[in-house]
C-alpha atoms as a PDB file:
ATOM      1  CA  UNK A   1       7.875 -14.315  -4.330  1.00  0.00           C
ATOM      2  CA  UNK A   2       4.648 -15.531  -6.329  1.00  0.00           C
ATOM      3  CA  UNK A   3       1.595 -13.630  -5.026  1.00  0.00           C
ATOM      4  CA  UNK A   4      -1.918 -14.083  -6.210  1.00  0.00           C
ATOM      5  CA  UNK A   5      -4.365 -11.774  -5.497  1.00  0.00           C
ATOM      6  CA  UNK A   6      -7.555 -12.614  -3.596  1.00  0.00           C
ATOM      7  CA  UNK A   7     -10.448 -11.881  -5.374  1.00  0.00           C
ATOM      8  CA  UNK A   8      -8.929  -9.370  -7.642  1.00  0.00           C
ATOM      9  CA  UNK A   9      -7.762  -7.591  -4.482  1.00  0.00           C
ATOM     10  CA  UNK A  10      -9.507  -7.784  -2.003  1.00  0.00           C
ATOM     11  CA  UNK A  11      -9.365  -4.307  -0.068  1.00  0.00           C
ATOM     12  CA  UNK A  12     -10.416  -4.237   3.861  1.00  0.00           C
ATOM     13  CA  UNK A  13     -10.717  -0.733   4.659  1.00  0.00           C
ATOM     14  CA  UNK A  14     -10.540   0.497   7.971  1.00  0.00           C
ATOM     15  CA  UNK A  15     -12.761   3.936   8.921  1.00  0.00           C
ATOM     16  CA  UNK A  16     -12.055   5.306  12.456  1.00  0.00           C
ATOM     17  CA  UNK A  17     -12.860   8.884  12.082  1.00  0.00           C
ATOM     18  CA  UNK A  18     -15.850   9.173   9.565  1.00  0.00           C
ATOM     19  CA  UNK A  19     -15.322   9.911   6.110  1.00  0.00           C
ATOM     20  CA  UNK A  20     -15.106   7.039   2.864  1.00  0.00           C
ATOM     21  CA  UNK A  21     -17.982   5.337   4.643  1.00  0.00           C
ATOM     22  CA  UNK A  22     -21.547   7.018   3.942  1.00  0.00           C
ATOM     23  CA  UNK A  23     -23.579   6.185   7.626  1.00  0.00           C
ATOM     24  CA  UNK A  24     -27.092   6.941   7.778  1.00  0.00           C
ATOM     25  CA  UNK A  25     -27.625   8.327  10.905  1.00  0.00           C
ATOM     26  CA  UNK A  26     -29.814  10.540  13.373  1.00  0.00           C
ATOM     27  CA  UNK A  27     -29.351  13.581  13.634  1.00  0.00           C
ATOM     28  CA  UNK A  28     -26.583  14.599  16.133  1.00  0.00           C
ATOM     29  CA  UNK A  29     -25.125  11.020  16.560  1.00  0.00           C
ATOM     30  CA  UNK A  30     -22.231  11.500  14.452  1.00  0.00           C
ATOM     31  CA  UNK A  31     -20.102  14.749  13.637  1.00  0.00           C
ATOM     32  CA  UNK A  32     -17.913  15.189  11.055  1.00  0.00           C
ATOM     33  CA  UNK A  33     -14.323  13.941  11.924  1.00  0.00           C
ATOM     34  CA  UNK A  34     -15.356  12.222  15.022  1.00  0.00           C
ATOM     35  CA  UNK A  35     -13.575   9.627  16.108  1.00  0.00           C
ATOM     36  CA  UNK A  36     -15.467   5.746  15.426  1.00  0.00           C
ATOM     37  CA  UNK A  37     -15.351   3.511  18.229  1.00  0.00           C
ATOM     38  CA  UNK A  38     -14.509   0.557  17.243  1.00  0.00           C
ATOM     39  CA  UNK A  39     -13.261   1.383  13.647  1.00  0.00           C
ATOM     40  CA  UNK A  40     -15.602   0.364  10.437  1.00  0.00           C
ATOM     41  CA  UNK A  41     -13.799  -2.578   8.587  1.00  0.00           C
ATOM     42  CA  UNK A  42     -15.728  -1.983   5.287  1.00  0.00           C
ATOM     43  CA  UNK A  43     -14.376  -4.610   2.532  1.00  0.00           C
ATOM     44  CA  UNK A  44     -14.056  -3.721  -1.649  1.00  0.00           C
ATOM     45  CA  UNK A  45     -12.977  -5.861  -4.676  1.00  0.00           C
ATOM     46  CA  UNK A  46     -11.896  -4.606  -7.771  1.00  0.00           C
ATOM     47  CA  UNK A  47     -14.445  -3.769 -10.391  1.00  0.00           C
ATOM     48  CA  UNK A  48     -14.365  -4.875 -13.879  1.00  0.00           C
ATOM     49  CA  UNK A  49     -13.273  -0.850 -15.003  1.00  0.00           C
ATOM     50  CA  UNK A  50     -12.581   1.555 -12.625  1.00  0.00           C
ATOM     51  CA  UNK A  51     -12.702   2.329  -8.818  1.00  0.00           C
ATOM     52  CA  UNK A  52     -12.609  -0.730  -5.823  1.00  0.00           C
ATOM     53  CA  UNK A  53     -16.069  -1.113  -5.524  1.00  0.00           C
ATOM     54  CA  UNK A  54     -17.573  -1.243  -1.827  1.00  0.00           C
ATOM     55  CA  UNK A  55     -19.283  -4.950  -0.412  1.00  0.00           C
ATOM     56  CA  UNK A  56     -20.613  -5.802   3.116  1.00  0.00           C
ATOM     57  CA  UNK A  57     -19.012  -7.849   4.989  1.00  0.00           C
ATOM     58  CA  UNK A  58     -21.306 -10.364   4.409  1.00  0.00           C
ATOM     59  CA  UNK A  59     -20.932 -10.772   0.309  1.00  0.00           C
ATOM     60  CA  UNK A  60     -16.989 -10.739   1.628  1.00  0.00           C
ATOM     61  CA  UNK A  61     -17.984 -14.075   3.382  1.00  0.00           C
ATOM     62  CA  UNK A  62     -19.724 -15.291   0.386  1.00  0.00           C
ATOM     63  CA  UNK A  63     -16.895 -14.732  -1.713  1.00  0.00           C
ATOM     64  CA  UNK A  64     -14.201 -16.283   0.211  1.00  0.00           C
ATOM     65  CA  UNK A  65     -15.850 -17.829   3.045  1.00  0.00           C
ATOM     66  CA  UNK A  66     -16.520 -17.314   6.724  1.00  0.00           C
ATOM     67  CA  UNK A  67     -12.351 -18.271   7.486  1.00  0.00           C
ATOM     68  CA  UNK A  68     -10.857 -16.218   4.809  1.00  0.00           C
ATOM     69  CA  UNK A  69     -12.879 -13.128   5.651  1.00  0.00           C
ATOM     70  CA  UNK A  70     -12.839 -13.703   9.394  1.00  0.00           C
ATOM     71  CA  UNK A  71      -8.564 -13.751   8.597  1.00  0.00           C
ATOM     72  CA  UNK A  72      -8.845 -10.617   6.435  1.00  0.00           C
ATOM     73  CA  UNK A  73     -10.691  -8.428   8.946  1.00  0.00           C
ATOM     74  CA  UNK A  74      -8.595  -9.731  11.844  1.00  0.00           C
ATOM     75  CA  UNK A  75      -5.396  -9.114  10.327  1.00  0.00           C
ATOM     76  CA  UNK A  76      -6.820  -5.208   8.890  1.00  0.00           C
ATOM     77  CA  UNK A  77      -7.767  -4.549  12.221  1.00  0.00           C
ATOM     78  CA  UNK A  78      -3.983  -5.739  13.832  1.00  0.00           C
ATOM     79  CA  UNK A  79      -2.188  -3.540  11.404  1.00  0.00           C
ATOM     80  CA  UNK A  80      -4.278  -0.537  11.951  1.00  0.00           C
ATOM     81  CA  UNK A  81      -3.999  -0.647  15.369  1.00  0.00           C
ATOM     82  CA  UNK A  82      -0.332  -1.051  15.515  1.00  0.00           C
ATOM     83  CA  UNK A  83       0.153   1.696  12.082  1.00  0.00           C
ATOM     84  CA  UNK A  84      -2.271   3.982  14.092  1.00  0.00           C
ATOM     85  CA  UNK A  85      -0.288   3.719  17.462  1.00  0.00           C
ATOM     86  CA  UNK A  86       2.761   4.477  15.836  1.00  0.00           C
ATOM     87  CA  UNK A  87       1.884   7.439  13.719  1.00  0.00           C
ATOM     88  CA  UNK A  88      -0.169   8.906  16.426  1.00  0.00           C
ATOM     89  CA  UNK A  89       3.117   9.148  18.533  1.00  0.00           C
ATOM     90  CA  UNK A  90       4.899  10.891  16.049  1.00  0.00           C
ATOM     91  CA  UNK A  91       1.186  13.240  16.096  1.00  0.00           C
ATOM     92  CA  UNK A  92      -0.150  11.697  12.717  1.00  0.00           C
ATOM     93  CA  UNK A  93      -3.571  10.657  13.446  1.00  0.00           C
ATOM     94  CA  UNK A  94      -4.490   7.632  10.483  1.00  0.00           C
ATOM     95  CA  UNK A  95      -8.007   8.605   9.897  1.00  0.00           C
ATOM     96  CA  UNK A  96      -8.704   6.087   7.436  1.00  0.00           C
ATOM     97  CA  UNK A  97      -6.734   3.612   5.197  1.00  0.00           C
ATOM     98  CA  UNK A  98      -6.751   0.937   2.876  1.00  0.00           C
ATOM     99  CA  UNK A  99      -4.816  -2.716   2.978  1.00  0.00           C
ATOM    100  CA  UNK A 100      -4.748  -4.999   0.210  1.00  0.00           C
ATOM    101  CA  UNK A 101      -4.307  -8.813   0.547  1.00  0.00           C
ATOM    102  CA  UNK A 102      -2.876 -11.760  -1.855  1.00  0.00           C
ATOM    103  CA  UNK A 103      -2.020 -15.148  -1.515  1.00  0.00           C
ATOM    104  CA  UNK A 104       2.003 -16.474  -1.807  1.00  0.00           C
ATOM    105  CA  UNK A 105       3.129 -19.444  -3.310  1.00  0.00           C
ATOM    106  CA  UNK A 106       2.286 -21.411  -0.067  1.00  0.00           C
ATOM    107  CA  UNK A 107      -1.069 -20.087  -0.284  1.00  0.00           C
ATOM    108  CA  UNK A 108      -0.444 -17.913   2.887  1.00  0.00           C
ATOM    109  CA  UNK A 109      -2.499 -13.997   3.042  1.00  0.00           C
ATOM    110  CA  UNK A 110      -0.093 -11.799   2.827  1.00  0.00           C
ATOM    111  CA  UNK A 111      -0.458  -7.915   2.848  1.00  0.00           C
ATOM    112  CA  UNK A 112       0.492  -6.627  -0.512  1.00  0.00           C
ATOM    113  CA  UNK A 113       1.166  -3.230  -2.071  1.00  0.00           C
ATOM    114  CA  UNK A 114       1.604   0.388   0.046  1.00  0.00           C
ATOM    115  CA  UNK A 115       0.626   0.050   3.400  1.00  0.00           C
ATOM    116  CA  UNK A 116      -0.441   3.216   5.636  1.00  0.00           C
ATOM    117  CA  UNK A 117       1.063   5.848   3.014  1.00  0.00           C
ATOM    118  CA  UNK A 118      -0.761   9.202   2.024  1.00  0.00           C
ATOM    119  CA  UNK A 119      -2.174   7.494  -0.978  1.00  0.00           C
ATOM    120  CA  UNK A 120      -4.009   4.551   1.060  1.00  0.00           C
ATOM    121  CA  UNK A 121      -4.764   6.948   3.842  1.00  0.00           C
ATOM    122  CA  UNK A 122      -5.447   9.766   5.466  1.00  0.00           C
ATOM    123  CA  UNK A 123      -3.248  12.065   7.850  1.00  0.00           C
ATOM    124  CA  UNK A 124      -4.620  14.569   9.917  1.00  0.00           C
ATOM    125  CA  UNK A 125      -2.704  16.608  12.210  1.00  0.00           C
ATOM    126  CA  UNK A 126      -2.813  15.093  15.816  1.00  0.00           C
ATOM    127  CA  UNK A 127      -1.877  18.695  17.228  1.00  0.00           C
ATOM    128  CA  UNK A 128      -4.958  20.457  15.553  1.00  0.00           C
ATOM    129  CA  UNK A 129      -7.933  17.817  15.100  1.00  0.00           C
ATOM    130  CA  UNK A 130     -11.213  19.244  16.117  1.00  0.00           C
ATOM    131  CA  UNK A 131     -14.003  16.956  15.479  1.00  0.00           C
ATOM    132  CA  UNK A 132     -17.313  18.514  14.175  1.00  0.00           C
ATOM    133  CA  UNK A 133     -14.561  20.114  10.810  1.00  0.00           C
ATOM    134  CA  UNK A 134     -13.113  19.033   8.260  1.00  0.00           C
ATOM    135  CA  UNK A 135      -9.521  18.487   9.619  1.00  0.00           C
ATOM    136  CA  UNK A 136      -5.836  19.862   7.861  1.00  0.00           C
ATOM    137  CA  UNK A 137      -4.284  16.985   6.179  1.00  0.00           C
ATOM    138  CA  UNK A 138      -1.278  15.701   4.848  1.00  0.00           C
ATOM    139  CA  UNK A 139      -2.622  12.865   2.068  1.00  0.00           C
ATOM    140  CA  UNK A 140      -2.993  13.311  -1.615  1.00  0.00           C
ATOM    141  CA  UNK A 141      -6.348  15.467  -1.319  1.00  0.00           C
ATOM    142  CA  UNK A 142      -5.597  18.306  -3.414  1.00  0.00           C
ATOM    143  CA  UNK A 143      -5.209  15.664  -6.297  1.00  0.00           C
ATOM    144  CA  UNK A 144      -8.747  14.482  -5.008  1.00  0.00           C
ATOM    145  CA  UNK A 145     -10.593  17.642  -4.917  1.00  0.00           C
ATOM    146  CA  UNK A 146      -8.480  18.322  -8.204  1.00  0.00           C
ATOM    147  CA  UNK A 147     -10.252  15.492 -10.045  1.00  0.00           C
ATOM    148  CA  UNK A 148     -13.821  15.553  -8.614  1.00  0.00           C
ATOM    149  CA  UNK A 149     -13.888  18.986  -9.831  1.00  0.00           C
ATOM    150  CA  UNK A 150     -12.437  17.824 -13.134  1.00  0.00           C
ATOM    151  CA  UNK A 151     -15.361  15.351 -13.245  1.00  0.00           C
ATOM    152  CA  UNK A 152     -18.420  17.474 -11.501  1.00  0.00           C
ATOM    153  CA  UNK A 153     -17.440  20.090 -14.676  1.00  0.00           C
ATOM    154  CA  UNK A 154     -17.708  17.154 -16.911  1.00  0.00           C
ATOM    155  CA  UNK A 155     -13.460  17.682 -18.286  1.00  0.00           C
ATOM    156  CA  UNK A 156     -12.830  13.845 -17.301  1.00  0.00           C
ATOM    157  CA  UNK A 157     -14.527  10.695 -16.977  1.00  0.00           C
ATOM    158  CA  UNK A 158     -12.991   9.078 -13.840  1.00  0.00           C
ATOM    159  CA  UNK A 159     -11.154   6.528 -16.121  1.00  0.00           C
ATOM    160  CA  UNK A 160      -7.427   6.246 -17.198  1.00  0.00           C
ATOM    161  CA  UNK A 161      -5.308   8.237 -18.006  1.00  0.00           C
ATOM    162  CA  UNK A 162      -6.473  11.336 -15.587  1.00  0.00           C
ATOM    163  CA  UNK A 163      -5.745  14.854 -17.654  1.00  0.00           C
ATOM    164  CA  UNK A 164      -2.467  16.812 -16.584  1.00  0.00           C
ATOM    165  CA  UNK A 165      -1.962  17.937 -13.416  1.00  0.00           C
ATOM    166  CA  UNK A 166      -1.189  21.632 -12.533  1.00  0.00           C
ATOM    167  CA  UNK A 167       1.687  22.254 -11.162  1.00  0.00           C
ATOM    168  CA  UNK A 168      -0.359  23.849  -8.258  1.00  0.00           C
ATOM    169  CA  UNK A 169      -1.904  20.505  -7.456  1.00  0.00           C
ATOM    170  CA  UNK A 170       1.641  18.577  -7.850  1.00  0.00           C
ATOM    171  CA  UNK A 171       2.769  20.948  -5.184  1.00  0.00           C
ATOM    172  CA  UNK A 172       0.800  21.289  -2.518  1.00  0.00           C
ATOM    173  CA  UNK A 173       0.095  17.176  -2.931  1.00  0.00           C
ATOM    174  CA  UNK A 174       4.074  17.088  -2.530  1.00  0.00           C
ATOM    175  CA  UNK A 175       3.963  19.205   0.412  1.00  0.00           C
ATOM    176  CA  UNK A 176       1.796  17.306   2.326  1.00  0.00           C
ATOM    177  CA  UNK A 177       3.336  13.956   1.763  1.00  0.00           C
ATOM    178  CA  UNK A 178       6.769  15.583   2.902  1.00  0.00           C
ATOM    179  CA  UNK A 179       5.661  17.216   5.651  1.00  0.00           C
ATOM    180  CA  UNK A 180       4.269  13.905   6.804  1.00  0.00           C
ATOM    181  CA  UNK A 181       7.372  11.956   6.205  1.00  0.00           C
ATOM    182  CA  UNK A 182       8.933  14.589   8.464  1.00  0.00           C
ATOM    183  CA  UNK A 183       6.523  14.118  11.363  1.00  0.00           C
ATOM    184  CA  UNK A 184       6.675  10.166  11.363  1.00  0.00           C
ATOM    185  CA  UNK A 185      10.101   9.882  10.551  1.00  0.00           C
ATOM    186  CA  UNK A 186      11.307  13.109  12.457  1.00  0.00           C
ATOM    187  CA  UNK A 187      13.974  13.942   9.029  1.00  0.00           C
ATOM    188  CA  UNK A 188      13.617  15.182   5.970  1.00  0.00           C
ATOM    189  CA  UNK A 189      13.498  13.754   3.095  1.00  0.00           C
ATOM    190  CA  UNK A 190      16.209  14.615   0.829  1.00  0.00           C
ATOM    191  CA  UNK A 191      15.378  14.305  -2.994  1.00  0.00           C
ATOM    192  CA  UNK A 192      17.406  14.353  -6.258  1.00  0.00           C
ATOM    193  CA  UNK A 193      20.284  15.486  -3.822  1.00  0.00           C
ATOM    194  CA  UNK A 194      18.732  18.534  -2.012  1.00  0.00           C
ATOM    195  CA  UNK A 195      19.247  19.180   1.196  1.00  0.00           C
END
């Protein structure tokens, strides 16, 4: 299958329980980890180096247009719901993700590329969120805090390739994505032949 990208891939993220998205707010309105009601749908493109980079909504409509982006929000919002009911029964709650869009040969939006995964998301534990904390997780932030502090102390620049990882990081990262396959999926996940 052909697939073009939209807009150098255009990324409709989806913030239910504060965090990516920076809210300026009054003191008291918001706590940390509380849930957002409804969910933010905050759009990104691709930069020309580095990171997605963060629009409104509104330069999303300028973009593509009022139909594209009304499509694109509607169909981030449908999959979240549906990825967020389905992980929170298996007591993952999907704080916030990521979905990426293209175009097939037809033209069609598709959804392209991981979908709902500890590397567009994040986990938390359904069976020990408190709002007003930070909550346990099982996504890929060690490797996050990992590289901001690599960057804060000035040993990386953000861009490609990232320096080594410790085999610290590589493990408690692996840990968490495991022990959230075993949650959703209720098995676990065999690999290179273990048990």
């Amino acid at each position: 299958m052909i697939v073009d990208i939209i807009d150098d891939e255009m990324a409709g993220e989806m913030t239910c329980y504060g965090g990516r998205i920076k809210i300026a707010a009054v003191e008291g309105c918001l706590r940390e980890s509380a849930k957002l009601e409804p969910p933010i749908f905050s759009p990104a493109t691709k930069a020309e180096t580095g990171h997605d980079e963060n629009i409104t909504v509104a330069r999303m409509r300028e973009i593509l247009g009022d139909e594209v982006a009304y499509t694109l929000e509607s169909m981030s919002r449908a999959i979240y719901r549906l990825g967020e009911k389905l992980s929170r029964d298996q007591g993952i709650i999907i704080a916030d993700t990521k979905f990426e869009f293209g175009r097939d040969g037809d033209g069609r939006i598709i959804l392209i590329d991981e979908v709902m995964t500890p590397d567009s998301s994040r986990f938390w534990a359904a069976d020990a969120y408190k709002p007003g904390q930070a909550q346990p997780s099982f996504d890929k932030q060690p490797l996050r805090d990992y590289l901001d502090a690599e960057r804060r102390d000035g040993r990386w620049n953000g861009e490609a390739p990232p320096p080594p990882l410790p085999a610290s990081v590589v493990d408690a990262t692996s840990k968490r994505y495991l022990e959230a396959y075993r949650r959703i999926t209720g098995n676990d996940l065999a690999i290179g032949g273990a048990g």
